[in-house]
Structure formats: structure tokens, C-alpha cells
N, C-alpha and C. Protein backbone atom coordinates (compact mmCIF):
# COMPACT_ATOMS: atom_id res chain seq x y z
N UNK A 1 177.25 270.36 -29.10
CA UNK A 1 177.72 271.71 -29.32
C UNK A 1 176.56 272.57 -29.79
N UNK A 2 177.15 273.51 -29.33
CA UNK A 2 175.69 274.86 -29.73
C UNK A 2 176.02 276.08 -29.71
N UNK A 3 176.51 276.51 -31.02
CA UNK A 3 177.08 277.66 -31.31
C UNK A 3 179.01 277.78 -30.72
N UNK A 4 179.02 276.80 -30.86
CA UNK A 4 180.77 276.35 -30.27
C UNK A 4 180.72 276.13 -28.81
N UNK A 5 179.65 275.94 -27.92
CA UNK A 5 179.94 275.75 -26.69
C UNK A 5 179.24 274.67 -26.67
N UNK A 6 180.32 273.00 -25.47
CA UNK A 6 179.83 272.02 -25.29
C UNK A 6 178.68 272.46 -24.71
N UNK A 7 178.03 271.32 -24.92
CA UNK A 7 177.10 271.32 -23.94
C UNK A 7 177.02 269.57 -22.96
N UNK A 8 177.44 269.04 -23.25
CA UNK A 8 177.40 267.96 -22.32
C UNK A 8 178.74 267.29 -22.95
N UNK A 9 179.70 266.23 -21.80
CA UNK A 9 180.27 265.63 -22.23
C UNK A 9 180.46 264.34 -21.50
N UNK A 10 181.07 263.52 -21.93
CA UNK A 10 181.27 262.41 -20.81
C UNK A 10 182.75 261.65 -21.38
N UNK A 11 182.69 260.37 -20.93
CA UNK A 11 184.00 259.46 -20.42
C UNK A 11 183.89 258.27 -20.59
N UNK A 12 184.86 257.58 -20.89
CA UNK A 12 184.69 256.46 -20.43
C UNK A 12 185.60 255.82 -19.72
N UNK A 13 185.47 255.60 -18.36
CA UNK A 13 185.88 254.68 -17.28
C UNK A 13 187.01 253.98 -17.31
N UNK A 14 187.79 253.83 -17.00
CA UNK A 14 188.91 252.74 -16.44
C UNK A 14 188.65 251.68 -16.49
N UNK A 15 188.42 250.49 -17.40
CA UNK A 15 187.85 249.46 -16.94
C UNK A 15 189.27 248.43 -16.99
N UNK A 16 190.50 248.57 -17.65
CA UNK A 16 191.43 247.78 -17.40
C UNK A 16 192.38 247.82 -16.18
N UNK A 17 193.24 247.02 -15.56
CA UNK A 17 194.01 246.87 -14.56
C UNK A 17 195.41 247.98 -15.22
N UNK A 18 195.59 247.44 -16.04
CA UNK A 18 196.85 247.50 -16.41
C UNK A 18 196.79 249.59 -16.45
N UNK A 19 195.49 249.87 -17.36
CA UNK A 19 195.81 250.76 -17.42
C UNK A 19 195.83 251.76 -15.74
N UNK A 20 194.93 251.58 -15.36
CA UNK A 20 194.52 251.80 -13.85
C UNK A 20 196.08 252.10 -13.09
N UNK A 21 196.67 251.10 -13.25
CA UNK A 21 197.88 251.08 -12.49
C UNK A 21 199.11 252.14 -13.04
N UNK A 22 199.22 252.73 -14.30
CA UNK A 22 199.65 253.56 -14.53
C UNK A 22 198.85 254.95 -14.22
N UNK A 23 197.75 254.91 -13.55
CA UNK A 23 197.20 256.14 -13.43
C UNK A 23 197.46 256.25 -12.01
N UNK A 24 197.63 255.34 -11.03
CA UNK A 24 198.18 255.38 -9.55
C UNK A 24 199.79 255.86 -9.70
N UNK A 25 200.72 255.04 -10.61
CA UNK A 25 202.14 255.53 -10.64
C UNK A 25 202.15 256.82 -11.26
N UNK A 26 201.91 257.33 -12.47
CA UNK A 26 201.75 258.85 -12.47
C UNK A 26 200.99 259.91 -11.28
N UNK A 27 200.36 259.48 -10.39
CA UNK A 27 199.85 259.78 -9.30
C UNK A 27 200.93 260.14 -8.12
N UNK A 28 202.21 259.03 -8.16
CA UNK A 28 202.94 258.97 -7.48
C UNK A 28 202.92 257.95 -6.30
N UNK A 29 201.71 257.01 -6.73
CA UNK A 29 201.96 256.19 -5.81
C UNK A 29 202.89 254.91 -6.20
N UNK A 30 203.52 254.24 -4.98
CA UNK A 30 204.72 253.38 -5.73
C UNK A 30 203.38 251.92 -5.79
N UNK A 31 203.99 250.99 -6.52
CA UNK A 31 203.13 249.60 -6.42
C UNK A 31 202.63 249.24 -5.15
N UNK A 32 203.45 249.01 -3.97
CA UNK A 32 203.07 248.81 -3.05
C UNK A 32 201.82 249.37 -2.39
N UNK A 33 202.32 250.82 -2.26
CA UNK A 33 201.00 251.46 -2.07
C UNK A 33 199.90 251.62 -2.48
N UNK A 34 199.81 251.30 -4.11
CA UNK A 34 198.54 251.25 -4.71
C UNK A 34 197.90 250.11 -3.88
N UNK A 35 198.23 249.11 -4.26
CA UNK A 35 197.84 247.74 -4.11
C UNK A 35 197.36 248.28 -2.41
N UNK A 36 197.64 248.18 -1.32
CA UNK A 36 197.43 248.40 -0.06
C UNK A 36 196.50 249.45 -0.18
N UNK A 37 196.35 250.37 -0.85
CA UNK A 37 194.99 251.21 -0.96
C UNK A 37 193.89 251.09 -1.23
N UNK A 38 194.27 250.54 -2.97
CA UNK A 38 193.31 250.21 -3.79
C UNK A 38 193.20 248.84 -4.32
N UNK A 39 193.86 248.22 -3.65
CA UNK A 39 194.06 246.81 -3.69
C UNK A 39 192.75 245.98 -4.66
N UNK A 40 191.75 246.70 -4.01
CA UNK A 40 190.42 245.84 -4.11
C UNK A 40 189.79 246.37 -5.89
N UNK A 41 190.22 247.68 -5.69
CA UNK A 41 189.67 247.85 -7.16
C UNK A 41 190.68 247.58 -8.07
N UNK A 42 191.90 247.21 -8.00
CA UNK A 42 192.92 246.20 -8.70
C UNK A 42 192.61 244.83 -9.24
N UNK A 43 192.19 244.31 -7.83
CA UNK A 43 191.90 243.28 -8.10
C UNK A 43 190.98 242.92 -8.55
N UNK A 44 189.93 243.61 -8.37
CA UNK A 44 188.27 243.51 -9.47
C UNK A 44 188.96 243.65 -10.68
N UNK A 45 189.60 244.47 -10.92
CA UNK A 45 189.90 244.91 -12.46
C UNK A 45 190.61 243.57 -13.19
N UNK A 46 191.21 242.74 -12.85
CA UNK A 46 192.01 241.78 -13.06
C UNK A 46 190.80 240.56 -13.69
N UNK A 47 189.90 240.70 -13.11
CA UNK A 47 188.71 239.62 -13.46
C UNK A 47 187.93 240.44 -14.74
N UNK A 48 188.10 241.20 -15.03
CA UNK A 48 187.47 242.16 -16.33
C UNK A 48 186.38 242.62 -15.98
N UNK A 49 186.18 244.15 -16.40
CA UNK A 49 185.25 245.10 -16.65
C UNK A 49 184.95 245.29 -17.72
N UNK A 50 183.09 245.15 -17.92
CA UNK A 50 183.34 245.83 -18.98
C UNK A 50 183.11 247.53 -19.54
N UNK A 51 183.46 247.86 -20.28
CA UNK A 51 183.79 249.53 -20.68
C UNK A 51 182.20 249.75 -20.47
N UNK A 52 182.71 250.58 -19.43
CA UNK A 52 181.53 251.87 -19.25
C UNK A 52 181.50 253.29 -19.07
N UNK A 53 180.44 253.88 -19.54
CA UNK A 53 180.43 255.71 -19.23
C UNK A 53 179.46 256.36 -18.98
N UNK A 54 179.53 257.51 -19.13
CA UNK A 54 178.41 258.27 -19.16
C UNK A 54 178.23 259.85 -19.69
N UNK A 55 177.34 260.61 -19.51
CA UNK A 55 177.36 261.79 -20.17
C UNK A 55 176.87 263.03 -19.19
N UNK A 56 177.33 263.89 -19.02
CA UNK A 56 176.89 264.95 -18.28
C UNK A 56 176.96 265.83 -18.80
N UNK A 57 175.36 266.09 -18.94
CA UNK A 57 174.59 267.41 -19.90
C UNK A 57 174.91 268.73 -18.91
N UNK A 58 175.48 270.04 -20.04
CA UNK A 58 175.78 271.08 -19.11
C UNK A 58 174.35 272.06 -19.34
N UNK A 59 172.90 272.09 -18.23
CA UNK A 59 172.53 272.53 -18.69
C UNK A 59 172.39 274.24 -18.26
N UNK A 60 173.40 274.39 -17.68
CA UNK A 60 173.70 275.86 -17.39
C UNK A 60 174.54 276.06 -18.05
N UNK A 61 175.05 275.82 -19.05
CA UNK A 61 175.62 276.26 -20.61
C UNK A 61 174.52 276.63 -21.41
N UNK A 62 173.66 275.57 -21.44
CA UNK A 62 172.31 276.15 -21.65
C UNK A 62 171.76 277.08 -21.90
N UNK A 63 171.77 277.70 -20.47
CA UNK A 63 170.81 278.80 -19.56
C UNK A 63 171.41 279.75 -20.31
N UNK A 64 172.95 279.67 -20.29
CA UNK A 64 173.68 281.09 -20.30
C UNK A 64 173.89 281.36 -22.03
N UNK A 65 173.52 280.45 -22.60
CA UNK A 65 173.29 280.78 -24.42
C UNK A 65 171.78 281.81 -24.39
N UNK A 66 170.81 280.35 -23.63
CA UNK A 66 169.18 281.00 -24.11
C UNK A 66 169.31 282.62 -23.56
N UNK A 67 170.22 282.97 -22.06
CA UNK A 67 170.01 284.10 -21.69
C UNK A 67 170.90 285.15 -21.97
N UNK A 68 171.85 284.79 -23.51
CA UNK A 68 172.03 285.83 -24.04
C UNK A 68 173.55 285.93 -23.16
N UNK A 69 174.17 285.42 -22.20
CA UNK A 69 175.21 285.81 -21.23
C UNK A 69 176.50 285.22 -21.75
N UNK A 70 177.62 285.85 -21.82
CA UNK A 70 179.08 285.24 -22.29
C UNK A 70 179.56 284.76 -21.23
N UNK A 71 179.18 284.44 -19.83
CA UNK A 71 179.94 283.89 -18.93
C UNK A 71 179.35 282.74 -17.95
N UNK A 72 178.84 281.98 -17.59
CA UNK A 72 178.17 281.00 -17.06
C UNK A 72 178.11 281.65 -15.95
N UNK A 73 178.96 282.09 -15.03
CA UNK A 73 179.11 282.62 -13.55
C UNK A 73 177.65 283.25 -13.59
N UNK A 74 177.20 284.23 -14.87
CA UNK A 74 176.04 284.91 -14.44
C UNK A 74 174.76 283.91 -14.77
N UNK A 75 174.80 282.84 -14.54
CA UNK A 75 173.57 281.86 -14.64
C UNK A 75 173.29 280.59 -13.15
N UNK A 76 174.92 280.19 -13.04
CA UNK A 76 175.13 279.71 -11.86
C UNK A 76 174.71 280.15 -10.60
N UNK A 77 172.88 279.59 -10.03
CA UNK A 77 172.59 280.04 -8.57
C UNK A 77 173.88 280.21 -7.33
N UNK A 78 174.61 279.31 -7.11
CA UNK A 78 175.93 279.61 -5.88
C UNK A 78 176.96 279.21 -6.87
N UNK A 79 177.70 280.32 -7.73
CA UNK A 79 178.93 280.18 -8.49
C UNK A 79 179.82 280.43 -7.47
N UNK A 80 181.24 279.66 -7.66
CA UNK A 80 182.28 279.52 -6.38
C UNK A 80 183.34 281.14 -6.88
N UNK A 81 184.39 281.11 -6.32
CA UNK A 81 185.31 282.35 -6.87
C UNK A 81 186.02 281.64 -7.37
N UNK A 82 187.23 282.55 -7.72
CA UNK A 82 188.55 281.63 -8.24
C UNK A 82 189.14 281.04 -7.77
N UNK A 83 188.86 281.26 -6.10
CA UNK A 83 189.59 280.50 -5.18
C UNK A 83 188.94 279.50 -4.89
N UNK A 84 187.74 279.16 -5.26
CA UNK A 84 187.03 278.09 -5.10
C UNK A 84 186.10 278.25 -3.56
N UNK A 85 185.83 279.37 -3.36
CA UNK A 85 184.74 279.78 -1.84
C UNK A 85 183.48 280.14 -2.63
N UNK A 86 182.33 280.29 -1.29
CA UNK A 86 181.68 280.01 -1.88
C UNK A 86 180.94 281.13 -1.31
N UNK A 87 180.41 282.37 -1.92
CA UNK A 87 180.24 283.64 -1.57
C UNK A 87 178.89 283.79 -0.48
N UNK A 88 177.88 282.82 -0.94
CA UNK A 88 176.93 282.63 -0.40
C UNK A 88 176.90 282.05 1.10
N UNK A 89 177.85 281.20 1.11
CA UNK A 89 177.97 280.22 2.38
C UNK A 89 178.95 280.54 3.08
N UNK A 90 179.84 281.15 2.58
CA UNK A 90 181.45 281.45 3.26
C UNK A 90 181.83 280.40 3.45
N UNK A 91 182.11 279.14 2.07
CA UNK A 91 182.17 278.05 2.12
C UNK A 91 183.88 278.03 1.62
N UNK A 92 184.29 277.40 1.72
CA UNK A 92 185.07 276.84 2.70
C UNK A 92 184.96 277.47 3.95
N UNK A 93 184.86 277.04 5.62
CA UNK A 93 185.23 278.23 6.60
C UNK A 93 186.27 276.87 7.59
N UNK A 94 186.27 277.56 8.54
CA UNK A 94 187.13 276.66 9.47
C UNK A 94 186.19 275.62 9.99
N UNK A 95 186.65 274.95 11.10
CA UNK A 95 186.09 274.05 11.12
C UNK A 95 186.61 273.50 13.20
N UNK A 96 185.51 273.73 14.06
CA UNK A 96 186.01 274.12 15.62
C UNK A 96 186.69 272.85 15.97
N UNK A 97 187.42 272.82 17.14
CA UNK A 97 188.26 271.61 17.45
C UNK A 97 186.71 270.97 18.38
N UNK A 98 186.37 271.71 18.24
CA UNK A 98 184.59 270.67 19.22
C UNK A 98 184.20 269.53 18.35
N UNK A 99 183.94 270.77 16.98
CA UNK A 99 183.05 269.53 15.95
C UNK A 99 184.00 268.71 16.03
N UNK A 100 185.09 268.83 15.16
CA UNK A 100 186.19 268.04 14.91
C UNK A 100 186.72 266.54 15.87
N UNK A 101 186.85 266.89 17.14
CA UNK A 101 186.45 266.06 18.54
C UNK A 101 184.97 265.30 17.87
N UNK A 102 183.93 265.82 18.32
CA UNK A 102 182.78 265.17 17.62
C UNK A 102 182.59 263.85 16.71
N UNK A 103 183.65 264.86 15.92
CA UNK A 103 183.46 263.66 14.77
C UNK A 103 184.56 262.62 14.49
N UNK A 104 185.56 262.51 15.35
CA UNK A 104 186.59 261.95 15.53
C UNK A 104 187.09 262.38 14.53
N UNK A 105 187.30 263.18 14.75
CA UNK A 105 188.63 263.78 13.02
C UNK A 105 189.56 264.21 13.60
N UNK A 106 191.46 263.76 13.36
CA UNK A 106 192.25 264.85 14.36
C UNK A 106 192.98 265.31 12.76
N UNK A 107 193.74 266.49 12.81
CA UNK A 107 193.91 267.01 11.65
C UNK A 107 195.42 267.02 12.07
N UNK A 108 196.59 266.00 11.38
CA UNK A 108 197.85 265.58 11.40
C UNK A 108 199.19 266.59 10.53
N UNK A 109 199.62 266.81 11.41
CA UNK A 109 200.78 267.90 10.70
C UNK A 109 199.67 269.42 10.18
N UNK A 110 198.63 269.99 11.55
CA UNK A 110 198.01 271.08 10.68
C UNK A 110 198.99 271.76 11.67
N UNK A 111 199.23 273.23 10.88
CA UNK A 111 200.28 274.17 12.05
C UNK A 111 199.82 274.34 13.24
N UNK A 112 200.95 274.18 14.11
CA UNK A 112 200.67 274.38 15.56
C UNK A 112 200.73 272.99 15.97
N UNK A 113 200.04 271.95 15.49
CA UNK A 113 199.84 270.59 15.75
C UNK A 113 200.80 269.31 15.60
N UNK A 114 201.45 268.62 16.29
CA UNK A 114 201.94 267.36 15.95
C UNK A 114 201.67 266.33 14.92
């Protein structure tokens, strides 16, 4: 902290089964489906992990203390909107049925589509 704003924070990891599996059912997935998904990181988990994490320093919290600014947006090189686009890139944009073909991607239940 620095002057009441984090500046880095971190986590620590999932390393039990048990708990894991309540984070798939609050998810909404039923047992079955976890397991058939994530089967594999279930089952790692079952042989024990041990607790791990890490920390991610904000250093454009940083920037925006040393430069005097109350809002990060004005420190952030490509800050997104509220909608989450990306002003610079016109990021999110569509995406052509060529590439899409291309890349074997078919996009299931999009409107218009089967």
C-alpha cells in the first residue's frame, strides 16, 4: 500500500481437490461434467499439491501516484472502455467467415446460424 492504494497483490492457488470441486459446482457445473472436463486437474489434485502463489505488482498504480493522477486510465498506454474495447485497436471487432473457415472455428447457435 501507498497512500491507501494497493499496489501489488496476489493469491494463493487451489491446491486441494475437494476444494476445487466446489468451485466447478458453484460454477454450475454438475460432477459429471467437471470430471469429463477437468478430469485431469481433479485427478492431479487427489495426489496432493503443494500451496502455491504469487504476487502481481501494480506498477501503473505506481505511475499514476508518482504522476500526481486520481485515475489509472490516465497512465494506462491502451486503457480498454467500460465496455471492455479497445479504443486504439477497435478491439473487440468482428471476425470474417474466411478467417474463421481458416482457422477451423464454426461459431454454434451465433444468430442467423444453426
Amino acid at each position: 500500500m501507498l497512500n491507501g492504494t494497493e499496489l501489488g497483490s496476489g493469491s494463493i492457488r487451489i491446491h486441494r481437490r475437494d476444494i476445487q470441486a466446489k468451485v466447478f459446482s458453484a460454477l454450475g457445473f454438475s460432477d459429471e461434467e467437471a470430471r469429463k472436463r477437468f478430469g485431469f486437474l481433479l485427478e492431479a489434485l487427489e495426489y496432493g499439491a503443494p500451496p502455491h502463489g504469487g504476487i502481481a505488482l501494480g506498477l501503473d498504480r505506481l505511475v499514476m501516484i508518482l504522476a500526481g493522477e486520481t485515475s489509472i486510465r490516465e497512465v494506462i498506454p491502451f486503457p480498454k472502455t467500460a465496455r471492455a474495447t479497445d479504443l486504439m485497436s477497435d478491439a473487440p471487432s468482428t471476425v470474417s467467415e474466411r478467417v474463421l473457415r481458416e482457422l477451423g472455428i464454426r461459431i454454434a447457435g451465433a444468430p442467423g446460424k444453426p
